[in-house]
C-alpha atoms as a PDB file:
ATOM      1  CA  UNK A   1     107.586  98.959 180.291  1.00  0.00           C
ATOM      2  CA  UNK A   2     109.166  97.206 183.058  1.00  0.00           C
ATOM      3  CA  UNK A   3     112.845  95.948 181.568  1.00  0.00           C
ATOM      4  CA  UNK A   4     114.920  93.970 184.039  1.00  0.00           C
ATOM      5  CA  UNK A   5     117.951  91.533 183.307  1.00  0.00           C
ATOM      6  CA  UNK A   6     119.659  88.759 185.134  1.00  0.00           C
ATOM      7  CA  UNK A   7     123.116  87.108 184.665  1.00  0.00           C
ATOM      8  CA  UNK A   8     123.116  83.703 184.598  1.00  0.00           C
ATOM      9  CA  UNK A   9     125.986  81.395 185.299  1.00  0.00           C
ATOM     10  CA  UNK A  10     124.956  78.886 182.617  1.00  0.00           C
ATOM     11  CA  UNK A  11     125.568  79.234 178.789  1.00  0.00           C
ATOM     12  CA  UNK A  12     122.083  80.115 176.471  1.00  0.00           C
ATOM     13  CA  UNK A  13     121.587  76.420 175.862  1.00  0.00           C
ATOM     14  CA  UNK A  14     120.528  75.254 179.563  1.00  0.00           C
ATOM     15  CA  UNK A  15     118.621  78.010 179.682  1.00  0.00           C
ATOM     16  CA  UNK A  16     116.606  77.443 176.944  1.00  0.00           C
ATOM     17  CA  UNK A  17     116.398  73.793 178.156  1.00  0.00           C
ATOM     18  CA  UNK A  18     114.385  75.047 181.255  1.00  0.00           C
ATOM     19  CA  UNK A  19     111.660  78.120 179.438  1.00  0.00           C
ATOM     20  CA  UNK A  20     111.386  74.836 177.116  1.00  0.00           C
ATOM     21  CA  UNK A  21     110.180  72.809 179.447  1.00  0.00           C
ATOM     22  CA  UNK A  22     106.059  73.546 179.975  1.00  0.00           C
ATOM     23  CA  UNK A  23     106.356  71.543 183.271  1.00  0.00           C
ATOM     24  CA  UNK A  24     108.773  73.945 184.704  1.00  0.00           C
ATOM     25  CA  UNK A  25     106.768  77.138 184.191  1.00  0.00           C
ATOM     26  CA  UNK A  26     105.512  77.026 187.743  1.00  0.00           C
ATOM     27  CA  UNK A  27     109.294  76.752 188.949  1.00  0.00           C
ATOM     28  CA  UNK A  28     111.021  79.590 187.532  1.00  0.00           C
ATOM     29  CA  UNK A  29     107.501  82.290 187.211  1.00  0.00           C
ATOM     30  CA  UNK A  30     106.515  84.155 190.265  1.00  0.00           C
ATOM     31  CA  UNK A  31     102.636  83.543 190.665  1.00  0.00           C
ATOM     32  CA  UNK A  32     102.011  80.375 189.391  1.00  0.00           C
ATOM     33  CA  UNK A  33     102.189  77.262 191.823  1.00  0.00           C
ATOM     34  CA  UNK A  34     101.750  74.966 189.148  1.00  0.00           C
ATOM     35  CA  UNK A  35     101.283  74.246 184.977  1.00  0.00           C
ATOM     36  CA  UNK A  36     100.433  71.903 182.336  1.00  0.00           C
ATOM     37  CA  UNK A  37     101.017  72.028 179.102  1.00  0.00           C
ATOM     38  CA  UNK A  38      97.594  72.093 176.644  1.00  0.00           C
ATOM     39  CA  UNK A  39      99.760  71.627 173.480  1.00  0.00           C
ATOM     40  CA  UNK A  40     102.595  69.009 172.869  1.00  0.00           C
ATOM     41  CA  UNK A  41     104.433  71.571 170.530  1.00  0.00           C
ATOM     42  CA  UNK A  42     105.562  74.105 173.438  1.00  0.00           C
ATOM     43  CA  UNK A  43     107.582  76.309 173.028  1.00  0.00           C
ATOM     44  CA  UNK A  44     106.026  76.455 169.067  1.00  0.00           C
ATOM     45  CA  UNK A  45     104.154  79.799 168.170  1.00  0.00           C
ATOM     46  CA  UNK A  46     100.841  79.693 169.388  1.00  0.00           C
ATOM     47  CA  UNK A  47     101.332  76.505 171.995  1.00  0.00           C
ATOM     48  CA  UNK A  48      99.710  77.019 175.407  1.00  0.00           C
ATOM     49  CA  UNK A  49     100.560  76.123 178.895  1.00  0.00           C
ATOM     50  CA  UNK A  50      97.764  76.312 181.930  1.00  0.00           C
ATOM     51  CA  UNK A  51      98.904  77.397 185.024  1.00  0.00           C
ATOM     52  CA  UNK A  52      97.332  77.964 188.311  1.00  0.00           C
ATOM     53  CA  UNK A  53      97.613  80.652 190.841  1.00  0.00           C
ATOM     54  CA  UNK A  54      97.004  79.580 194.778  1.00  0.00           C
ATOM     55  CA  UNK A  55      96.639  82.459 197.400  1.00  0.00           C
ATOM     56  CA  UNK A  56      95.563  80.165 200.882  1.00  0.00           C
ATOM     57  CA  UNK A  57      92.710  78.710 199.569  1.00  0.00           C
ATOM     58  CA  UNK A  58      91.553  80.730 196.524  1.00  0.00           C
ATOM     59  CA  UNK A  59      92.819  79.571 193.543  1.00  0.00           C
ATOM     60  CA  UNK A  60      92.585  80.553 189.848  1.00  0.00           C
ATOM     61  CA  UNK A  61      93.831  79.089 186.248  1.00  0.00           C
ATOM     62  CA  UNK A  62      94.934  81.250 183.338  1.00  0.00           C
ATOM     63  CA  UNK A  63      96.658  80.750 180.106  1.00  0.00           C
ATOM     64  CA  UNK A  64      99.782  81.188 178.931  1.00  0.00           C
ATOM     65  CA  UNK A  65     100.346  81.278 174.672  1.00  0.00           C
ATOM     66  CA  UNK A  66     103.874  81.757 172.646  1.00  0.00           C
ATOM     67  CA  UNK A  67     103.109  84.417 170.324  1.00  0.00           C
ATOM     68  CA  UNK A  68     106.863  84.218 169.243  1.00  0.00           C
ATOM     69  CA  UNK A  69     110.261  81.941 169.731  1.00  0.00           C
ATOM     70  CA  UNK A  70     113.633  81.825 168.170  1.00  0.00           C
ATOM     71  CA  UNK A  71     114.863  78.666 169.774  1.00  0.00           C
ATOM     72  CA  UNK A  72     117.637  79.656 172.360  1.00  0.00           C
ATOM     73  CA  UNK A  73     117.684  83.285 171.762  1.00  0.00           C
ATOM     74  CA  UNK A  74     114.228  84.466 172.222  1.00  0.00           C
ATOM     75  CA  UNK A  75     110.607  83.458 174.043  1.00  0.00           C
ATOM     76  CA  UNK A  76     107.885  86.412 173.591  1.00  0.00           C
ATOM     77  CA  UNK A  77     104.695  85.360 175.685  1.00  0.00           C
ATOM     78  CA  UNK A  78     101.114  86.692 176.147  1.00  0.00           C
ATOM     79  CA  UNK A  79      99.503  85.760 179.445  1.00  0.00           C
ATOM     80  CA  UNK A  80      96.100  85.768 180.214  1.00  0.00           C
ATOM     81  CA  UNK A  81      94.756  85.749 183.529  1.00  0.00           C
ATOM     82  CA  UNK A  82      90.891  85.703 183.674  1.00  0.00           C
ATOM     83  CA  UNK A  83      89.428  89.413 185.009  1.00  0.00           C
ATOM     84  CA  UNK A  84      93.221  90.929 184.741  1.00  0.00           C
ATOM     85  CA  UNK A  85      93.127  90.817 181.388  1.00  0.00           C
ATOM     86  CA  UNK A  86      96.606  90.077 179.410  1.00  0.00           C
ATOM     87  CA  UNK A  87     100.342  90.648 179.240  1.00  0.00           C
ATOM     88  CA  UNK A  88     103.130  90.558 177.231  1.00  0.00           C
ATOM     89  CA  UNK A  89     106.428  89.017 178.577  1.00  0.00           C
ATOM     90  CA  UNK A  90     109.495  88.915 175.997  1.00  0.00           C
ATOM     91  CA  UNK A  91     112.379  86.977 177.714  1.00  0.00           C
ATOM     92  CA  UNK A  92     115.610  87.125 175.463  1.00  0.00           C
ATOM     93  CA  UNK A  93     118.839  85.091 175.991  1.00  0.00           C
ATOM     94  CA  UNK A  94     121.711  86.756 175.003  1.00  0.00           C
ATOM     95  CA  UNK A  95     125.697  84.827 175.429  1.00  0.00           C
ATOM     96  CA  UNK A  96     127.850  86.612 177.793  1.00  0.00           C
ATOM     97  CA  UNK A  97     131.010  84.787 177.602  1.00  0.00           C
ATOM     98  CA  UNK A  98     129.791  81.275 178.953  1.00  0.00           C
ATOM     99  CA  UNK A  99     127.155  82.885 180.630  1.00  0.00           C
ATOM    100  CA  UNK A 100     123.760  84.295 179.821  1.00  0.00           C
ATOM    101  CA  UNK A 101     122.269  87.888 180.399  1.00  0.00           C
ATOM    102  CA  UNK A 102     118.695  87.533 180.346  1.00  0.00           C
ATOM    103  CA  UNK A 103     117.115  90.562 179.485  1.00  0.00           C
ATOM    104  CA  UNK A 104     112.771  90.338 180.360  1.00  0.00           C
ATOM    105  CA  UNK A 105     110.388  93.090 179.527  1.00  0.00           C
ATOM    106  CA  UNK A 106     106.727  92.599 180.285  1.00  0.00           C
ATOM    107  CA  UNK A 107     104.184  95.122 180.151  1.00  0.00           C
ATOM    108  CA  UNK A 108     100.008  94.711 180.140  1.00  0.00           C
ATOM    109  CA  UNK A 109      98.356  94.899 177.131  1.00  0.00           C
ATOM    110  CA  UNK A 110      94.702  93.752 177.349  1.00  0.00           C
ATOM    111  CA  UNK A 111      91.869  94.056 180.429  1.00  0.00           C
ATOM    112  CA  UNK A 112      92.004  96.203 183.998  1.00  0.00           C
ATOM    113  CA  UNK A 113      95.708  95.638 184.028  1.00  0.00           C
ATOM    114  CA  UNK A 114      96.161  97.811 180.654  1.00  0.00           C
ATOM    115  CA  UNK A 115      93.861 100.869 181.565  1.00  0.00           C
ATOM    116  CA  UNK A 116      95.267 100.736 185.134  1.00  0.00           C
ATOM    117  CA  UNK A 117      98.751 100.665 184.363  1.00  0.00           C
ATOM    118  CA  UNK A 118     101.088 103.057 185.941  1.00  0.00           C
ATOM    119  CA  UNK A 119     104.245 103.874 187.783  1.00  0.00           C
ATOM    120  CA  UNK A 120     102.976 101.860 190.693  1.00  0.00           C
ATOM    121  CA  UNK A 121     102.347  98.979 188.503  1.00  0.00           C
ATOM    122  CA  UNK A 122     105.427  99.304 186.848  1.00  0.00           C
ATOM    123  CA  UNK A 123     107.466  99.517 190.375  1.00  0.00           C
ATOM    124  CA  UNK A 124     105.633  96.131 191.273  1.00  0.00           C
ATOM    125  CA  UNK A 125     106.605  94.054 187.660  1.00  0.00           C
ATOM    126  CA  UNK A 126     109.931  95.473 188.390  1.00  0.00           C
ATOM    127  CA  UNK A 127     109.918  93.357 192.094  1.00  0.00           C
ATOM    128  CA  UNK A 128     108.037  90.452 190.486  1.00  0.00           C
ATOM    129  CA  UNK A 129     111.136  90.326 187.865  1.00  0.00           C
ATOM    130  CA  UNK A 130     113.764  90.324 190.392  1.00  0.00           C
ATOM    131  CA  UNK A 131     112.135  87.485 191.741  1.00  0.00           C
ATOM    132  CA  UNK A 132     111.210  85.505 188.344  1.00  0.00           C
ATOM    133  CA  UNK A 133     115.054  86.169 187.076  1.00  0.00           C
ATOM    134  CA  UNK A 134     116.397  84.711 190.462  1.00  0.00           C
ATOM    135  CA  UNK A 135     114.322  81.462 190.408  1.00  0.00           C
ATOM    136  CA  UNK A 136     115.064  80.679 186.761  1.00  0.00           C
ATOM    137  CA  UNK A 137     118.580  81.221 187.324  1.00  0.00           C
ATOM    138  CA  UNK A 138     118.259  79.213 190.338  1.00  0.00           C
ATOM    139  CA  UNK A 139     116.933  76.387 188.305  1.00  0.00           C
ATOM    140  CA  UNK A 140     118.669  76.351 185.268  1.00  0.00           C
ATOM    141  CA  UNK A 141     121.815  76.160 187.968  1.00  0.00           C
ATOM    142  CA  UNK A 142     120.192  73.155 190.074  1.00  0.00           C
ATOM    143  CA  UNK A 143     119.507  71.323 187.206  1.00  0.00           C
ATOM    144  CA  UNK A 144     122.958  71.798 185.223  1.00  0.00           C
ATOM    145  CA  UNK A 145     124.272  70.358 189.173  1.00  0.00           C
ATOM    146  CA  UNK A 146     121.784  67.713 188.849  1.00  0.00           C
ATOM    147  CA  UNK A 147     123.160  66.326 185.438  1.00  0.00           C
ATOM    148  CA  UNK A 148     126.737  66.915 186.558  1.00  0.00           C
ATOM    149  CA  UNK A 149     126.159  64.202 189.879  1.00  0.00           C
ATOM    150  CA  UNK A 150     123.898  61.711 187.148  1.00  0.00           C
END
């Protein structure tokens, strides 16, 4: 299981504001270049977001579905990309003073990404993390300066 966490210099609340937002998805997740919500009730259990995946010009949609929330603490989410089959990606909030420590763990669970999973794997959702943690932090940050200057 790959486990990473993140420190991030807003409290749990503007946090949550941004994995709330379906729009954003594409922001903060490395991958996706863009999403749209399919449900109005995101993030409710079992509300979807579509997202697309750009590499030059090949391009590819999957689906993204909350399979669990507690609002502000915890987002558990099961995403499905097409021939890769699925994965699991819990993302949980936890107050660190007026900060946040997000703590993410993602690991496959259905499809070619399951059976193939190994250390190799693992050492890549590790570097995708790293990168996933930094952009949400980076805007949950930009848009807590955004309402500060409005």
């Amino acid at each position: 299981m790959a486990v990473r966490h993140h420190l991030i210099r807003r409290p749990p609340h503007a946090v949550w504001a941004v994995l709330a937002d379906p729009v954003r998805y594409g922001e903060w997740v490395v991958g996706p270049s863009e999403s749209t919500p399919l449900d109005q009730a995101w993030p409710e259990v079992g509300s979807r977001i579509r997202y697309t995946v750009r590499l030059g010009p090949w391009s590819a949609d999957g689906v993204t579905t909350v399979r669990h929330g507690e609002t502000g603490r915890e987002l558990e989410l099961e995403a499905s990309f097409k021939a890769l089959g699925t994965a699991r990606i819990f993302l949980q909030l936890r107050p660190w003073g007026e900060e946040t420590l997000v703590v993410c763990d993602e690991h496959p669970l259905r499809g070619p990404g399951g059976a193939l999973h190994n250390a190799a794997t693992e050492a890549l959702l590790q570097l995708r993390h790293r990168g996933m943690l930094a952009r949400l932090a980076r805007v949950v940050e930009q848009q807590h300066e955004e309402t500060r200057h409005t």
